[in-house]
Protein backbone atom coordinates (compact mmCIF):
# COMPACT_ATOMS: atom_id res chain seq x y z
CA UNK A 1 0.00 0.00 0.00
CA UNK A 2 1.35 3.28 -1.07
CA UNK A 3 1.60 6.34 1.38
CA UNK A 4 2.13 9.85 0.71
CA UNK A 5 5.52 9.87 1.66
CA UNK A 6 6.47 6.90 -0.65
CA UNK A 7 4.00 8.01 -3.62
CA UNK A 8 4.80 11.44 -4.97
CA UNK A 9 1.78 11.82 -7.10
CA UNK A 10 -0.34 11.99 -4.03
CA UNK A 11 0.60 15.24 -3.07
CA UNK A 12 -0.29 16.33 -6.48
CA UNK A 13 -3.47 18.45 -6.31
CA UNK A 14 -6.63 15.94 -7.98
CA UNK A 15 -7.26 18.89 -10.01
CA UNK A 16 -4.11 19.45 -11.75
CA UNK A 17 -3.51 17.30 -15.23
CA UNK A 18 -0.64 14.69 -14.48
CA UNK A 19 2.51 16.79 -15.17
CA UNK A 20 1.27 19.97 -14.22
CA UNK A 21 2.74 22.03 -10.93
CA UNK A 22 -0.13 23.83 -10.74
CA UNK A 23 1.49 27.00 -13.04
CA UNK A 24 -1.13 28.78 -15.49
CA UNK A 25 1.11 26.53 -18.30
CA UNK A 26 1.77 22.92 -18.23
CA UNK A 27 3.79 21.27 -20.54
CA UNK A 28 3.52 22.44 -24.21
CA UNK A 29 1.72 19.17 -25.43
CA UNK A 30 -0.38 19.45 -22.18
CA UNK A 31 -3.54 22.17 -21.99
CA UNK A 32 -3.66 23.29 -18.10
CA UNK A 33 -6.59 23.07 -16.73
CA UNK A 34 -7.14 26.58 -15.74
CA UNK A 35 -7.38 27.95 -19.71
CA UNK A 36 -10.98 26.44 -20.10
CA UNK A 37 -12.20 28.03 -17.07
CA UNK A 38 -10.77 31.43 -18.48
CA UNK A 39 -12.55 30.36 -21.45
CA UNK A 40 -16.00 29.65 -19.99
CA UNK A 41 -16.30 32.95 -18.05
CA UNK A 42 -15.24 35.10 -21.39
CA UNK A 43 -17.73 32.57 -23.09
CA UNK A 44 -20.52 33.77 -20.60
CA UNK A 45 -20.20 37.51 -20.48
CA UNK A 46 -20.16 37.35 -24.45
CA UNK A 47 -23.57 35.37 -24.42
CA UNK A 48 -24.75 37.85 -21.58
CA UNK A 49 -23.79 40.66 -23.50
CA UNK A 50 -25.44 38.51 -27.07
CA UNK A 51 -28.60 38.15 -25.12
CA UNK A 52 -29.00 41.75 -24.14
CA UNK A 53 -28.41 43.06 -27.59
CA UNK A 54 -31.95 40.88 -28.05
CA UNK A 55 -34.85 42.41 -27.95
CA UNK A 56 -37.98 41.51 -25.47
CA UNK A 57 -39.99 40.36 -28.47
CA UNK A 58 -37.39 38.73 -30.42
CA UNK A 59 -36.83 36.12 -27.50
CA UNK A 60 -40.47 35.57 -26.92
CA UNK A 61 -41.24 34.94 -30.40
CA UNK A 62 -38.14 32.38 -30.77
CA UNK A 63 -38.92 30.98 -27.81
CA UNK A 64 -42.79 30.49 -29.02
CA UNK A 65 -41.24 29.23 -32.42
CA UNK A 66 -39.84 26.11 -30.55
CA UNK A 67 -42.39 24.88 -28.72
CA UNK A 68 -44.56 25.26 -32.18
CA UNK A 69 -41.94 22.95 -33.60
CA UNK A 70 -41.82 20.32 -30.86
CA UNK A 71 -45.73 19.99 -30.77
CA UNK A 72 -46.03 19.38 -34.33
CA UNK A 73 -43.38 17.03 -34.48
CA UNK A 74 -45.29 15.21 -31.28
CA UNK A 75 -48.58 15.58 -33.00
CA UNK A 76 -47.35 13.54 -36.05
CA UNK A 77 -46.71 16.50 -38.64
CA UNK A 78 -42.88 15.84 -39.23
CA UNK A 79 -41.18 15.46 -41.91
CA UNK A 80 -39.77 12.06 -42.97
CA UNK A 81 -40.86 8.30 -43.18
CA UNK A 82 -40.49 8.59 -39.21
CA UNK A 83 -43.12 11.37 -38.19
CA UNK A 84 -45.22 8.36 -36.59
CA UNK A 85 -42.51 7.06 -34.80
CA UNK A 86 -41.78 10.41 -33.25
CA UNK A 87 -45.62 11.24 -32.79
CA UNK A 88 -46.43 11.27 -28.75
CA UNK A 89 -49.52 13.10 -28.21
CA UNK A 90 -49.73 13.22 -24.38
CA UNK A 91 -46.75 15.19 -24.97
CA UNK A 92 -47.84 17.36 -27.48
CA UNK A 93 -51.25 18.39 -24.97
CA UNK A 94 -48.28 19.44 -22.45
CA UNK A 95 -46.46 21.23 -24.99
CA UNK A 96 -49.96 23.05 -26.66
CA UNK A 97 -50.98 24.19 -23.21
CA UNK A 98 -47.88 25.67 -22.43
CA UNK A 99 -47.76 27.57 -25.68
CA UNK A 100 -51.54 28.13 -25.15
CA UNK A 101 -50.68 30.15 -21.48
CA UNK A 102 -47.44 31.62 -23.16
CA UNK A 103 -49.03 32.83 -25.91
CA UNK A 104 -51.76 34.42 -24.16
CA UNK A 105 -49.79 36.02 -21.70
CA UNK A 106 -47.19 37.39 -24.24
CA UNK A 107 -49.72 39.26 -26.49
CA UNK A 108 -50.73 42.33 -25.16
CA UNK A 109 -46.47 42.68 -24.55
CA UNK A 110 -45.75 41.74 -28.04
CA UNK A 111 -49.12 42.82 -29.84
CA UNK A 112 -50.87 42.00 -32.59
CA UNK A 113 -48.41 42.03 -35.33
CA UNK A 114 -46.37 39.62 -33.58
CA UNK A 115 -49.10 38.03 -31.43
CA UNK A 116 -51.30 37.38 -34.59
CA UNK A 117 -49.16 34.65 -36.35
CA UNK A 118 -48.31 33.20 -32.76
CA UNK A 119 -52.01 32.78 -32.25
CA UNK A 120 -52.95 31.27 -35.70
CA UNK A 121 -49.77 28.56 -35.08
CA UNK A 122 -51.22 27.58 -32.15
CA UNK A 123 -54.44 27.37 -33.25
CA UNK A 124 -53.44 25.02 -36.46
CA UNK A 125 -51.63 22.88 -33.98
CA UNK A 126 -54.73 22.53 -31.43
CA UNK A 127 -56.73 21.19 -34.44
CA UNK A 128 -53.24 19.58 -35.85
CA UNK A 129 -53.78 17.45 -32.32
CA UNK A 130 -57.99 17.02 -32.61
CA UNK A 131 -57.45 15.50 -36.09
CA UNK A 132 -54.74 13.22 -34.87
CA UNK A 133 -56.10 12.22 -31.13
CA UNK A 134 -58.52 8.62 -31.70
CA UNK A 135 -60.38 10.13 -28.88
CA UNK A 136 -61.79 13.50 -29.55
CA UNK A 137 -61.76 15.88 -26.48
CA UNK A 138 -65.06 17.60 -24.80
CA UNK A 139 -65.10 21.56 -26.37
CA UNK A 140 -63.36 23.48 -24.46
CA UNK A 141 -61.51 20.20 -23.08
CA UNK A 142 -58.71 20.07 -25.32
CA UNK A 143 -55.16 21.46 -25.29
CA UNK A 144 -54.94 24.67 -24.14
CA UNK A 145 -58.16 25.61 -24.61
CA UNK A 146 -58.62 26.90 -20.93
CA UNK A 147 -56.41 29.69 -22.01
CA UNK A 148 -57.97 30.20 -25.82
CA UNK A 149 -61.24 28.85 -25.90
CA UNK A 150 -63.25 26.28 -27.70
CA UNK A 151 -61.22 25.23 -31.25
CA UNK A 152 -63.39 24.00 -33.83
């Protein structure tokens, strides 16, 4: 059994790379350890200062955009011989409600130009879901529709 005294490597710190004395530079075929840390923390005030160049609106209407895409790719309606496969509608009525409350909170911030498409998407998607659910739901009943009324 090794000890301290008779194992030099043990007193190396379990952070340092093998070769390393802890320096800012290890050897030259060696990163140290310390340069991706530098890196992460100039990584994260450039995507602080990326997202405050964005405006209000511009996030809101991405971040609408995606859940649009993952609820019609869980309703069925992607592309590709594997749309079934990837269809999942239990989570596509999480995904439509969610969007449903978003939505509806976000347009009187956004207004209508913006809200309008928003609005429309969702709507094709809450009948995107009726069409492809074997059991229809009550009006009123279905995805979302506690935030945007009856679909027909």
């Amino acid at each position: 059994m090794s000890t301290p005294a008779s194992n030099p490597d043990s007193e190396r710190n379990i952070f340092q790379a093998p070769g390393d004395d802890g320096g800012s530079a290890g050897p030259p075929d060696q990163p140290s350890l310390q340069d991706p840390l530098d890196q992460t923390a100039d990584d994260g005030r450039q995507v602080r200062r990326d997202i405050a160049e964005v405006s209000a609106v511009e996030l809101i209407m991405t971040s609408a955009l995606h859940l649009m895409s993952a609820a019609a790719v869980k309703c069925g309606l992607a592309e590709g011989d594997d749309a079934e496969e990837l269809k999942d509608l239990d989570e596509a009525r999480k995904i439509i409600t969610a969007l449903a409350g978003f939505v509806t909170a976000a347009a009187p911030e956004i207004g209508g130009q913006h809200a309008g498409p928003l609005r429309d998407g969702l709507r094709s998607l809450q009948l995107a879901f009726r069409e492809a659910s074997v059991i229809q739901d009550a009006p009123g009943q279905g995805p979302g529709e506690k935030f945007t009324g009856a679909v027909n």
